[in-house]
C-alpha atoms as a PDB file:
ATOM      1  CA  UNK A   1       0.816  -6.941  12.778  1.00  0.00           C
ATOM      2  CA  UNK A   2       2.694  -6.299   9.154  1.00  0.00           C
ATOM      3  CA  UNK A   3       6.346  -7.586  10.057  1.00  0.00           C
ATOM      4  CA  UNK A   4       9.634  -6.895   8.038  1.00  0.00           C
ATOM      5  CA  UNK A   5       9.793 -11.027   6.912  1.00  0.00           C
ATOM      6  CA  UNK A   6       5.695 -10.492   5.707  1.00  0.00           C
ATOM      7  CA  UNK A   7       6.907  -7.258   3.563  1.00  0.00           C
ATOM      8  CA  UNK A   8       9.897  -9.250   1.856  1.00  0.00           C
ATOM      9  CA  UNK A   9       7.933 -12.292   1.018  1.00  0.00           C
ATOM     10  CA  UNK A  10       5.243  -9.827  -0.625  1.00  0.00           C
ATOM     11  CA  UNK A  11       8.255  -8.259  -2.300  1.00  0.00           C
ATOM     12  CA  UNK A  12       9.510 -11.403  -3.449  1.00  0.00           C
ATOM     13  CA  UNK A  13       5.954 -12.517  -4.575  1.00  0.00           C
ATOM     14  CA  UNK A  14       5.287  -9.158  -6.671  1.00  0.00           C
ATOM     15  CA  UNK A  15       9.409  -9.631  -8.325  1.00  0.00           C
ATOM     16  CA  UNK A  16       8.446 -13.247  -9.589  1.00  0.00           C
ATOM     17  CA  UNK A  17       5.281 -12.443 -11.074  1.00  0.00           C
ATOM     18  CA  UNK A  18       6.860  -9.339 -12.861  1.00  0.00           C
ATOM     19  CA  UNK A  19       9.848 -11.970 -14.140  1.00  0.00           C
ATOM     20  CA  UNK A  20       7.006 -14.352 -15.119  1.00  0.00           C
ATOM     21  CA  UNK A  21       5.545 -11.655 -17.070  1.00  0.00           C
ATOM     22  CA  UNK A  22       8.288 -10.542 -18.277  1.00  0.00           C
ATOM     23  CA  UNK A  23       9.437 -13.736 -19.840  1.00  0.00           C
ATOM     24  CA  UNK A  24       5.698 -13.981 -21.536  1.00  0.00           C
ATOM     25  CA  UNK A  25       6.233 -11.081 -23.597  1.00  0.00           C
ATOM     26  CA  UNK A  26       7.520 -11.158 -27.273  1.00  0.00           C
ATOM     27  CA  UNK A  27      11.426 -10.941 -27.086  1.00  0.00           C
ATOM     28  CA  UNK A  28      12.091 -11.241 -30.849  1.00  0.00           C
ATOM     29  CA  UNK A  29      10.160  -7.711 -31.286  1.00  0.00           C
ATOM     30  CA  UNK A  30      12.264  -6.215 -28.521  1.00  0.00           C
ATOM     31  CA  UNK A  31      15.243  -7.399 -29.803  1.00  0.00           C
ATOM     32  CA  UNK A  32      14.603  -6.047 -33.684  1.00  0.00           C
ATOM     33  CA  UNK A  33      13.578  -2.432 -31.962  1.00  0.00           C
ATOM     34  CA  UNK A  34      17.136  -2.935 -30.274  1.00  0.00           C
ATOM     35  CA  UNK A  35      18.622  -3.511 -33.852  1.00  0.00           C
ATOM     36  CA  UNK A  36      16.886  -0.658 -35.183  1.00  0.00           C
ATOM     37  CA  UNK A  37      18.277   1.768 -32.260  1.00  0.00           C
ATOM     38  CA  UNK A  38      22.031   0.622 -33.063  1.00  0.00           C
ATOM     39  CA  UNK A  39      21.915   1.170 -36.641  1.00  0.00           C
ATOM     40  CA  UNK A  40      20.407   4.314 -36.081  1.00  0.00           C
ATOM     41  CA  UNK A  41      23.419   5.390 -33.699  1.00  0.00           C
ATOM     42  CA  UNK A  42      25.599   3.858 -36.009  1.00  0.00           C
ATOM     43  CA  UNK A  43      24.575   6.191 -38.982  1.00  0.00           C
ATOM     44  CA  UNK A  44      23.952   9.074 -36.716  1.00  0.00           C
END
């Protein structure tokens, strides 16, 4: 039997490995690609 309590600890399982792999990826390249999308607006 799949109970409510076995569905949120999956769910909480599948959110902290998408943090973890999150946290793995390069920020400083998504943070110059944010830079570049401001200045763009900004001159737009």
């Amino acid at each position: 039997m799949y109970t409510i309590e076995m569905a949120y600890a999956r769910m909480r399982e599948l959110q902290e490995l998408a943090n973890r792999s999150r946290a793995h990826q390069s920020t400083p390249s998504r943070t110059a690609r944010a830079a570049k999308r401001r200045a763009a607006v900004k001159k737009g």
